[in-house]
N, C-alpha and C. Protein backbone atom coordinates (compact mmCIF):
# COMPACT_ATOMS: atom_id res chain seq x y z
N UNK A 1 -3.76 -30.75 -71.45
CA UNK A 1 -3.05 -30.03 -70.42
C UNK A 1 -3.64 -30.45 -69.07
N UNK A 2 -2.50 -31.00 -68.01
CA UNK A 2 -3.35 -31.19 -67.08
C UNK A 2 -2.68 -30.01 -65.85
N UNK A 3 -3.73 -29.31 -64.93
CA UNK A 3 -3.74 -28.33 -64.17
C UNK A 3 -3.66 -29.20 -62.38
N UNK A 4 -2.77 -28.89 -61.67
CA UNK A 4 -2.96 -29.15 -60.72
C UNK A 4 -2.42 -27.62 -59.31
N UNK A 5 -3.64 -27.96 -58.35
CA UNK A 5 -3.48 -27.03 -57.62
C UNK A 5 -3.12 -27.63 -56.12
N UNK A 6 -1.93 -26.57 -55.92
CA UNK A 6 -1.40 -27.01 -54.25
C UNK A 6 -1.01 -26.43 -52.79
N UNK A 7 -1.30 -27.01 -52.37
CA UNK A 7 -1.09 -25.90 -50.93
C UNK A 7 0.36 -25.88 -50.52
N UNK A 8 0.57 -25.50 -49.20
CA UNK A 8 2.00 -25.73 -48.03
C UNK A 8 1.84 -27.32 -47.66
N UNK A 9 0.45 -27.85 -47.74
CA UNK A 9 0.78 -29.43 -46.89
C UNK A 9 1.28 -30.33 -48.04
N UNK A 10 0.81 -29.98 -49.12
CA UNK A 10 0.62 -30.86 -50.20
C UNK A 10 2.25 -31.67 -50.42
N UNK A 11 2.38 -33.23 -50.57
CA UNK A 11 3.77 -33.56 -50.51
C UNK A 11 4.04 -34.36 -49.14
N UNK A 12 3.87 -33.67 -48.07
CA UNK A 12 4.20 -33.79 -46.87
C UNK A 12 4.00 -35.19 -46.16
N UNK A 13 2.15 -35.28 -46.49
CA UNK A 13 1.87 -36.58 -45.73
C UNK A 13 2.32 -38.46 -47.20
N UNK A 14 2.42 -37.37 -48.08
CA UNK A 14 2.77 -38.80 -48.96
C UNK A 14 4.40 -39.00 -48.77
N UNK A 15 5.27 -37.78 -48.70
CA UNK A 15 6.79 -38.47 -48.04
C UNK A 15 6.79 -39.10 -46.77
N UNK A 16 5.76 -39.05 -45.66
CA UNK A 16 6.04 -39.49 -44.49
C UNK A 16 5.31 -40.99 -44.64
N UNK A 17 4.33 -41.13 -45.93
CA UNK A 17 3.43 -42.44 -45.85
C UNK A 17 4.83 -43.44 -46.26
N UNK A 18 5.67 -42.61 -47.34
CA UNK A 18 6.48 -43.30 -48.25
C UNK A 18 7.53 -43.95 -47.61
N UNK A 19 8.08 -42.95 -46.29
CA UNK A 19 8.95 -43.21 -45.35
C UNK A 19 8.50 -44.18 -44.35
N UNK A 20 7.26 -44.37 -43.81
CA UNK A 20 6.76 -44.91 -43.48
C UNK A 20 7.11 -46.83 -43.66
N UNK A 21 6.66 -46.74 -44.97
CA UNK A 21 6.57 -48.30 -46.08
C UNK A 21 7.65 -48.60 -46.16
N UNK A 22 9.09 -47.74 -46.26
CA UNK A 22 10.23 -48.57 -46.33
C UNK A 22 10.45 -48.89 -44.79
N UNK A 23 10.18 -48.34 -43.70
CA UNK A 23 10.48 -48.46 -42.49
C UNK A 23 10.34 -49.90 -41.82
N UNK A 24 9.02 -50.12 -42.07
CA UNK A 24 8.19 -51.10 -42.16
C UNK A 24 8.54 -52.29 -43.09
N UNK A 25 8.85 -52.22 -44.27
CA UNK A 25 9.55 -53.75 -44.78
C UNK A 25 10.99 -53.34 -44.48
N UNK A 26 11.64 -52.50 -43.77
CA UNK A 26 13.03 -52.47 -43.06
C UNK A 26 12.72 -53.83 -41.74
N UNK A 27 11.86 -53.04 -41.11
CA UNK A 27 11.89 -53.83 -39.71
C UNK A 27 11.25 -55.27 -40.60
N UNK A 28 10.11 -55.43 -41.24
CA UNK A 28 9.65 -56.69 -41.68
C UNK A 28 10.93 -57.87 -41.88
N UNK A 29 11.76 -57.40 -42.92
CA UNK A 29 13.05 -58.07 -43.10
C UNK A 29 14.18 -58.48 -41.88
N UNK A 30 14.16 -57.75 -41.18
CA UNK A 30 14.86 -57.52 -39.58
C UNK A 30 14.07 -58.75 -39.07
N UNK A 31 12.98 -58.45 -38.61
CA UNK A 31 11.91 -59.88 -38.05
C UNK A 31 12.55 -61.10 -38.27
N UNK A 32 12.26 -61.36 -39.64
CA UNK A 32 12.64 -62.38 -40.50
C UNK A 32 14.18 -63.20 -40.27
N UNK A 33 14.93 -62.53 -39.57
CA UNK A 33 16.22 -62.72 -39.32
C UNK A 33 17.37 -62.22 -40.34
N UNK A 34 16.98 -60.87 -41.16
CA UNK A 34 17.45 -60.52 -41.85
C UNK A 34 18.27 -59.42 -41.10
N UNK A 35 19.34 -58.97 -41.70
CA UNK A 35 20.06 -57.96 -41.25
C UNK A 35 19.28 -56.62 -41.53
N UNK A 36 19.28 -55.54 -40.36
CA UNK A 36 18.87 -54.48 -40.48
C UNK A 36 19.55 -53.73 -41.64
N UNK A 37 18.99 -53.00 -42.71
CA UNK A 37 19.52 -52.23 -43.03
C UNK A 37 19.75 -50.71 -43.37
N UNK A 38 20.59 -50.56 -42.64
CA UNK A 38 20.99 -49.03 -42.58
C UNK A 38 21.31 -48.26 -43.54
N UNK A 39 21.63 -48.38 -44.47
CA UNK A 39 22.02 -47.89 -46.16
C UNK A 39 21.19 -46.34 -46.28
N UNK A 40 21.86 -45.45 -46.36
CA UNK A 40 20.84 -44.26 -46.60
C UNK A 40 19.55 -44.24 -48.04
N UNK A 41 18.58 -43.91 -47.40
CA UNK A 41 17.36 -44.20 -48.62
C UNK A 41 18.03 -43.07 -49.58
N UNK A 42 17.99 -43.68 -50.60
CA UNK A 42 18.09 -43.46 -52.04
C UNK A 42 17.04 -42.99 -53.20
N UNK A 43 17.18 -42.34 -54.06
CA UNK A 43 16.13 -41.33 -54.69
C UNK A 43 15.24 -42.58 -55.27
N UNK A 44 15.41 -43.87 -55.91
CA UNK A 44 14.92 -44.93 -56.52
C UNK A 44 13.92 -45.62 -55.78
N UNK A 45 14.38 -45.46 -54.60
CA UNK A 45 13.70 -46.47 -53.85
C UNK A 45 12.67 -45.59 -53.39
N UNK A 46 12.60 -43.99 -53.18
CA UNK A 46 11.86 -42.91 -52.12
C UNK A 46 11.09 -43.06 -53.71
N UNK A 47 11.36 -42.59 -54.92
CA UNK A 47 10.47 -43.31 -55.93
C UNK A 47 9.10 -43.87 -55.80
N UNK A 48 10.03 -45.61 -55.69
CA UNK A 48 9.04 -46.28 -55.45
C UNK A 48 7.87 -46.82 -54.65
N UNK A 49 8.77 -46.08 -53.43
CA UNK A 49 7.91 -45.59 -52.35
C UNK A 49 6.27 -45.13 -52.57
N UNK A 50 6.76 -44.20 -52.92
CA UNK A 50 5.84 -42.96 -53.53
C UNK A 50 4.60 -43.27 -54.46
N UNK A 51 5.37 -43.95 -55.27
CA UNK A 51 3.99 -44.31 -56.48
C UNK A 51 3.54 -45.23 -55.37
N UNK A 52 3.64 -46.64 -54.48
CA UNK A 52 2.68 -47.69 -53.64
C UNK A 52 2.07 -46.88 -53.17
N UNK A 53 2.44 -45.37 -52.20
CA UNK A 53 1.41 -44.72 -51.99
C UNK A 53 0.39 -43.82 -52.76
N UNK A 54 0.64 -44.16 -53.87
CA UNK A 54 -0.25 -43.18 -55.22
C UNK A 54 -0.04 -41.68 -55.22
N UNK A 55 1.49 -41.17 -54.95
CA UNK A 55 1.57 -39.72 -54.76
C UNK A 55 3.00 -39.65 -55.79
N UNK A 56 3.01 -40.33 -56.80
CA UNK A 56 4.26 -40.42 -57.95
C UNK A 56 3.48 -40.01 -59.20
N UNK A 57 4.06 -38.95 -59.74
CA UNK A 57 3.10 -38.57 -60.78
C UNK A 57 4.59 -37.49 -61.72
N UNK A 58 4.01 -37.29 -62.64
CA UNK A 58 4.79 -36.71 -63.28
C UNK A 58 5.25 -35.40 -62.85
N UNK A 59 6.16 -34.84 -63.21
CA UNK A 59 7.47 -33.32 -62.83
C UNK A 59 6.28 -32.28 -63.76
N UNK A 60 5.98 -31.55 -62.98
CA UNK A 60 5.32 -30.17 -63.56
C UNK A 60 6.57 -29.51 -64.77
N UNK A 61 6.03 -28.86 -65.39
CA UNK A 61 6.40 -28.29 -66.36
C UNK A 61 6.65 -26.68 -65.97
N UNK A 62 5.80 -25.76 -64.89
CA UNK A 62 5.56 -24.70 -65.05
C UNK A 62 4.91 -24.71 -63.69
N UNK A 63 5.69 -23.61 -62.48
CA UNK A 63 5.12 -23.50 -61.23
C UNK A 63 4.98 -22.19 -61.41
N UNK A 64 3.68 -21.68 -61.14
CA UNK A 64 3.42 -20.76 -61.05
C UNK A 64 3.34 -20.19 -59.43
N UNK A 65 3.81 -18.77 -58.60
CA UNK A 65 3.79 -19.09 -57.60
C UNK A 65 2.84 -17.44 -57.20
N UNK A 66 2.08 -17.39 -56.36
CA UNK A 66 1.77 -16.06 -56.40
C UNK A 66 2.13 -15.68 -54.99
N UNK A 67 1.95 -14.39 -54.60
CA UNK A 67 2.34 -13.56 -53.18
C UNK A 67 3.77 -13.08 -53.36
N UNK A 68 3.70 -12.50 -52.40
CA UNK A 68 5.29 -11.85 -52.48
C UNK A 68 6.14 -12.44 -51.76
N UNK A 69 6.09 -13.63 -51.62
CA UNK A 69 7.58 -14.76 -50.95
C UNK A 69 7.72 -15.47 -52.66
N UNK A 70 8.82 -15.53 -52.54
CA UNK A 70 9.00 -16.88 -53.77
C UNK A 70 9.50 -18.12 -52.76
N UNK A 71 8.60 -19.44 -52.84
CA UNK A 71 8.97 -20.22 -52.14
C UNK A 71 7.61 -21.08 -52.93
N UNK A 72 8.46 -22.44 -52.70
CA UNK A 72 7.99 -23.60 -53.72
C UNK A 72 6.49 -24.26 -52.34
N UNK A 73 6.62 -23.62 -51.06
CA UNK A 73 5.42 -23.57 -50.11
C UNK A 73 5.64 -25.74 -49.71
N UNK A 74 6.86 -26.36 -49.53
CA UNK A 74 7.06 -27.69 -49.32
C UNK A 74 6.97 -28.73 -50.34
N UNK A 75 6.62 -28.15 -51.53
CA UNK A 75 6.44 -28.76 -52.59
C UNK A 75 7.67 -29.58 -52.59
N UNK A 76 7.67 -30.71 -52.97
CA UNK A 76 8.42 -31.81 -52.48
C UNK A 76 9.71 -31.29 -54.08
N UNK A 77 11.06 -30.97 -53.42
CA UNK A 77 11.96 -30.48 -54.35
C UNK A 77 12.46 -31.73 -55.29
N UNK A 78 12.73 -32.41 -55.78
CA UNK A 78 12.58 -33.54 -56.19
C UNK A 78 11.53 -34.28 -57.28
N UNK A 79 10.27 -33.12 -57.29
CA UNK A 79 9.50 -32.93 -58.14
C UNK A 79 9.32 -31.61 -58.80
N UNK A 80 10.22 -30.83 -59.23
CA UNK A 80 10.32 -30.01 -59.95
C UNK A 80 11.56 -29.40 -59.94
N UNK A 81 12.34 -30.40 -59.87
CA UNK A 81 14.26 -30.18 -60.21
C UNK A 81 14.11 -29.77 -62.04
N UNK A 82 13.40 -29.80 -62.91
CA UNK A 82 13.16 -28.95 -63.97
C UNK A 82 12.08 -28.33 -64.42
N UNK A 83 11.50 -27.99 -63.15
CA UNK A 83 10.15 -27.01 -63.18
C UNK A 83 10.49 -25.61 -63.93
N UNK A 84 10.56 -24.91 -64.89
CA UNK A 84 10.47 -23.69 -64.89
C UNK A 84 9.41 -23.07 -63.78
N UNK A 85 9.93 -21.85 -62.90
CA UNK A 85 9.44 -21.27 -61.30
C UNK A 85 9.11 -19.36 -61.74
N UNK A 86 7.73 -19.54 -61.86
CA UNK A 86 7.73 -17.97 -62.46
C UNK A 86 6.80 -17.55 -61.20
């Protein structure tokens, strides 16, 4: 069983690293004399994003949430589209 514990930031700075990396071989390719491309980022690619920055890991099984808000606190939604949320 593996246990992981998370805050409100947690998520945050690895979507912006991830956003970041495609931005960057966007413009890299652009340089190059490649056509910019504008194509809206796609769940595959924000993916693969993700794991180059080492923040791709497996879908929790079981969010446990405590206090009296129910709120996933930024947890990146996309990683627990089949979380059971107790």
């Amino acid at each position: 069983m593996t246990l992981k514990f998370l805050s409100h930031a947690d998520g945050r700075e690895a979507v912006a690293k991830a956003a970041n990396l495609v931005f960057v071989e966007n413009l890299k390719q652009h340089k190059l004399g490649g056509e910019l491309d504008l194509q809206i980022l796609l769940e595959p690619q924000l993916n693969e994003a993700l794991q180059i920055v080492g923040s791709k890991g497996p879908e929790p099984d079981l969010l446990l949430v405590y206090g009296p808000v129910r709120s996933h606190l930024g947890f990146p939604a996309w990683r627990h589209r089949y979380t059971e949320i107790m």
